[in-house]
Protein backbone atom coordinates (compact mmCIF):
# COMPACT_ATOMS: atom_id res chain seq x y z
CA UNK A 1 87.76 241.41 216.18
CA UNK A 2 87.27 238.03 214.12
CA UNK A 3 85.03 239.76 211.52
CA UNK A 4 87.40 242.19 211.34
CA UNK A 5 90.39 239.78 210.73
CA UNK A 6 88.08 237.97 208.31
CA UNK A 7 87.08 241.31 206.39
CA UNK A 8 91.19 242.40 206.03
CA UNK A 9 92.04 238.84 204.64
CA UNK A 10 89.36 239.11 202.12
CA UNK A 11 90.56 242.71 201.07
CA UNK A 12 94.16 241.33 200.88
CA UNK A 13 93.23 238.10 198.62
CA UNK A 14 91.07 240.18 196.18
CA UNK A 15 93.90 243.08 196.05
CA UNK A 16 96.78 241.07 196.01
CA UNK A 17 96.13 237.80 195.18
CA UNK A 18 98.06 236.23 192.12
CA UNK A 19 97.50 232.96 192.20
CA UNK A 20 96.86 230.96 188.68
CA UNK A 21 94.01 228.61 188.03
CA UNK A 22 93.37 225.97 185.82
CA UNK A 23 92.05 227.32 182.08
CA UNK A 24 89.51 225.30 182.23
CA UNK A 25 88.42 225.30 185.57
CA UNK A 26 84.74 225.11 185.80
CA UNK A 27 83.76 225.80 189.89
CA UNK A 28 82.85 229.18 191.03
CA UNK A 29 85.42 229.19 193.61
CA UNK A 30 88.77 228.01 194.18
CA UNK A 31 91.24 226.91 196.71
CA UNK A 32 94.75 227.36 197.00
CA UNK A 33 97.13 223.89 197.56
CA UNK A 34 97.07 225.71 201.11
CA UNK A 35 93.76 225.43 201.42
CA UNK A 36 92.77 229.61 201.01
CA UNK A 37 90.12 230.82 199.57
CA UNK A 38 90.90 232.54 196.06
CA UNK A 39 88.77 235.02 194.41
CA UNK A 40 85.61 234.03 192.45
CA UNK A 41 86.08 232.90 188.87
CA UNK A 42 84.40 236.33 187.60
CA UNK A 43 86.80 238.24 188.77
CA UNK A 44 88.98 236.98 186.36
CA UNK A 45 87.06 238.06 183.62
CA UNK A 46 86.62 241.39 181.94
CA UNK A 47 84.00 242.52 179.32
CA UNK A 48 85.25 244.08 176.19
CA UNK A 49 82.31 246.47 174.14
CA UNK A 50 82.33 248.07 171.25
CA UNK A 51 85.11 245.60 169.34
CA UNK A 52 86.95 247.22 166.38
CA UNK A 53 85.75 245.35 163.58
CA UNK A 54 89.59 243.47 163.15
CA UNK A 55 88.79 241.88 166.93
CA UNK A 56 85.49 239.94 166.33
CA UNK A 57 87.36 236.95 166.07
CA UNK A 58 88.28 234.52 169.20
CA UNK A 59 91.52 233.94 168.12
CA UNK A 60 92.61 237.64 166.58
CA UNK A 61 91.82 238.72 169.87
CA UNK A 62 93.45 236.41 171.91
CA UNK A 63 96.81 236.66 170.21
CA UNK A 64 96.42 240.60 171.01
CA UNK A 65 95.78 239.97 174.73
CA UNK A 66 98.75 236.98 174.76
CA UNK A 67 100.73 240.09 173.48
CA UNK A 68 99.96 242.53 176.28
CA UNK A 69 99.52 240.07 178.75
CA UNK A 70 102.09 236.68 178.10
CA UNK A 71 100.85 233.53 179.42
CA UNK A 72 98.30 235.40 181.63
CA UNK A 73 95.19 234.46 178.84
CA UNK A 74 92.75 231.87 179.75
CA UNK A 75 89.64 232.85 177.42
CA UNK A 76 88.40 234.45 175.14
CA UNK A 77 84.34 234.31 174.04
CA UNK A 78 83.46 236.56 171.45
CA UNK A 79 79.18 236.66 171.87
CA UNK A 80 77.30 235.50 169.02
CA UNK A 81 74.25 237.21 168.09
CA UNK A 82 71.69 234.68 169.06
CA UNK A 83 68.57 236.71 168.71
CA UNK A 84 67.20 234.75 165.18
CA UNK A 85 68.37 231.44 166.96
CA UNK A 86 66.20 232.63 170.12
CA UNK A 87 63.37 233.63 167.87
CA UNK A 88 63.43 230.07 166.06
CA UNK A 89 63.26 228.61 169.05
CA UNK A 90 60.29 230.13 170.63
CA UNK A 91 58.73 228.75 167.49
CA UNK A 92 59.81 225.56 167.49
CA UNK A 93 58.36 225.39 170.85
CA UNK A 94 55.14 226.62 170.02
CA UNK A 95 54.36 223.89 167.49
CA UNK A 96 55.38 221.47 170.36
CA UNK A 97 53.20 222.36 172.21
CA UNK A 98 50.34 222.69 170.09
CA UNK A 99 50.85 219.08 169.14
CA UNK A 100 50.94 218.08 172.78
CA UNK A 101 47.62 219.73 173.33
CA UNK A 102 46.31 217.87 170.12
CA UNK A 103 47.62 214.51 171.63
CA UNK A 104 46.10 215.52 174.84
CA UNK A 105 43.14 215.82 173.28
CA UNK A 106 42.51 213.17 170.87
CA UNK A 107 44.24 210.74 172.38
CA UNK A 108 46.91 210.11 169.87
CA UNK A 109 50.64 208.84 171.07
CA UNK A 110 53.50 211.83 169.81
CA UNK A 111 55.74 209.18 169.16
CA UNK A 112 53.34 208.53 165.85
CA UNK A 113 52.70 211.76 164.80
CA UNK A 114 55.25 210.93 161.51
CA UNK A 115 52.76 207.59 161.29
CA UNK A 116 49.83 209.43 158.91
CA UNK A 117 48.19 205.89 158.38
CA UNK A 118 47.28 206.00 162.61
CA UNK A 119 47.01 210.09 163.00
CA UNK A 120 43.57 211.04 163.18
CA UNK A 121 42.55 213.86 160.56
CA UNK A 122 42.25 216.92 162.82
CA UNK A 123 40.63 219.96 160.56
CA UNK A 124 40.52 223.57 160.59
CA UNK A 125 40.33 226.96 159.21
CA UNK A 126 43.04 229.23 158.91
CA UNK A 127 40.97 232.21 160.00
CA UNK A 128 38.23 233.36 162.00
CA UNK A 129 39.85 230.95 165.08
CA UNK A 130 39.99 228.18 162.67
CA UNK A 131 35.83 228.83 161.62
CA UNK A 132 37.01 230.03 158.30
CA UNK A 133 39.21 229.76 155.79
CA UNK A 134 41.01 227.36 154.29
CA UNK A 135 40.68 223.87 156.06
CA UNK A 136 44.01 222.60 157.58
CA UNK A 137 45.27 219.18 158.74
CA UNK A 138 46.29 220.35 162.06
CA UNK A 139 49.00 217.69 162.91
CA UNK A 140 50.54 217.53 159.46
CA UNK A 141 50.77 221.91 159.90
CA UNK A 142 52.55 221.97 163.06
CA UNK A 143 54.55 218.84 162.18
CA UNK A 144 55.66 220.52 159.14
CA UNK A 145 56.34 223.84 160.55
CA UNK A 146 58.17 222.12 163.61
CA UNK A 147 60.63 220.07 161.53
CA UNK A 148 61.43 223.11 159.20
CA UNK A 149 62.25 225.10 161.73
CA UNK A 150 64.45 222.69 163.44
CA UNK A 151 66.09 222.47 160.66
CA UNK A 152 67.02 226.07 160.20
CA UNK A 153 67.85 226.30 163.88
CA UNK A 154 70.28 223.53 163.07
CA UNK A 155 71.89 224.90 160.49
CA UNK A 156 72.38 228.34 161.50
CA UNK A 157 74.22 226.50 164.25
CA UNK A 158 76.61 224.79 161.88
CA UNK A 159 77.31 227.32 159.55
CA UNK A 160 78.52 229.78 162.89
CA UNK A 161 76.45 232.77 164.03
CA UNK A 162 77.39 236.69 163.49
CA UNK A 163 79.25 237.74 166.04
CA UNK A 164 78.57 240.79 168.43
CA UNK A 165 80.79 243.58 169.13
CA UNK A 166 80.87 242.25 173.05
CA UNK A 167 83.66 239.56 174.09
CA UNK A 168 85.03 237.92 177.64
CA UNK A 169 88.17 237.78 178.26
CA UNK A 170 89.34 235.32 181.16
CA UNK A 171 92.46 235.34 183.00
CA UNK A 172 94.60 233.16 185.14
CA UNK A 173 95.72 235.94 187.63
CA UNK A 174 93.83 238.48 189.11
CA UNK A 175 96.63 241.36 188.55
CA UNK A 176 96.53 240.98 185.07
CA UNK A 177 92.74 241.22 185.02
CA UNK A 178 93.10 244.48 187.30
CA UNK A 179 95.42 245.76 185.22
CA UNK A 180 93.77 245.28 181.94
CA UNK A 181 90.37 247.34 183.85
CA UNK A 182 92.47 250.09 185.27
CA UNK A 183 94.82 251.00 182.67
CA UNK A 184 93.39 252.50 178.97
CA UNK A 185 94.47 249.74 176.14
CA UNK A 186 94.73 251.67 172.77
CA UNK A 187 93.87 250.34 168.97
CA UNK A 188 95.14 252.24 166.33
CA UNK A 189 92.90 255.74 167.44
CA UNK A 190 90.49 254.01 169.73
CA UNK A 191 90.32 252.85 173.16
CA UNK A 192 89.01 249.63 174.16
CA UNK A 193 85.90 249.66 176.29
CA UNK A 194 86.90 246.96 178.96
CA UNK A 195 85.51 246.42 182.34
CA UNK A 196 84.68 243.97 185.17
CA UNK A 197 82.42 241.50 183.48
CA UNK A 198 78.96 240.87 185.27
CA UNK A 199 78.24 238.70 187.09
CA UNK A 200 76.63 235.61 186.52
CA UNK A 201 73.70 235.52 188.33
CA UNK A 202 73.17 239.11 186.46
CA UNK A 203 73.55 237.97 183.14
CA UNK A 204 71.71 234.46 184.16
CA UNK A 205 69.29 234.83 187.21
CA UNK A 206 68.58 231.88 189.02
């Protein structure tokens, strides 16, 4: 009989619940001043696909949803493409950890690896696993390649990335998010694609 109870007063707080919460709350779960248990933050939040062009903007799209739904907006996150950034990155930590082996191996501190005067002169070929080929200053190579690419990772950053044609939206009630899910929201000829957003442990496993 208690699990019962307890499995109708979930039902009724994910069905009927409208209770607000702060925009920028951050904790997976809230309570109530009353002490209940309100839904988990991402069931607030829908997934938009396939944006019309006019949408892949943050705040384009939020003044459309502030339209449909008034004051019931908490978020909006248009993705960035991040697949260059994630590709620089994998780089940058590959010459990190070359140069960590190197220091490993000769001995050499990696706070002085911009110190040439105290960097020993590591040397090898660019081909034939480093037999051949032109002979190389390891340190200097992966140095060099480490802070370029830092660089580039850094600016991409600043000058904003391209976004995708995926967004979030978060809202502060749970009928408005039901409502935006069940009922077909029209622009110009198309529909948008919008449904319960994932959740986090699927987009992010632990």
């Amino acid at each position: 009989e208690k699990e019962q109870k307890m499995a109708q007063d979930e039902e009724k707080t994910e069905l009927l619940s409208d209770q607000e919460f702060p925009s920028d709350a951050r904790s997976i779960e809230l309570n109530d001043m009353n002490g209940k248990s309100i839904p988990m933050i991402d069931r607030y939040t829908i997934m938009i696909r396939d944006l019309p062009k006019p949408f892949r903007d943050e705040q384009t799209l939020k003044q459309f949803m502030d339209r449909l739904f008034p004051g019931k907006i908490a978020k909006v996150v248009i993705i960035p493409d991040v697949r260059e950034l994630s590709r620089i990155q994998t780089e940058i930590k590959f010459h990190a950890k070359a140069l960590k082996k190197l220091s490993d191996k000769h001995e050499f501190d990696l706070d002085d690896v911009y110190d040439d005067t105290i960097m020993p002169e590591i040397l090898e070929g660019t081909k034939c696993c480093g037999c051949c080929g032109e002979q190389i200053n390891l340190i200097t190579y992966h140095r060099t390649n480490k802070d370029a690419l830092v660089s580039k990772f850094n600016k991409m950053k600043r000058d904003g990335l391209t976004c995708t044609p995926t967004a979030f939206v978060t809202f502060n009630c749970l009928k408005a998010a039901s409502i935006a899910i069940s009922c077909p929201i029209r622009f110009g000829v198309s529909t948008l694609k919008m449904e319960k957003a994932p959740y986090p442990n699927d987009l992010y496993p632990i």
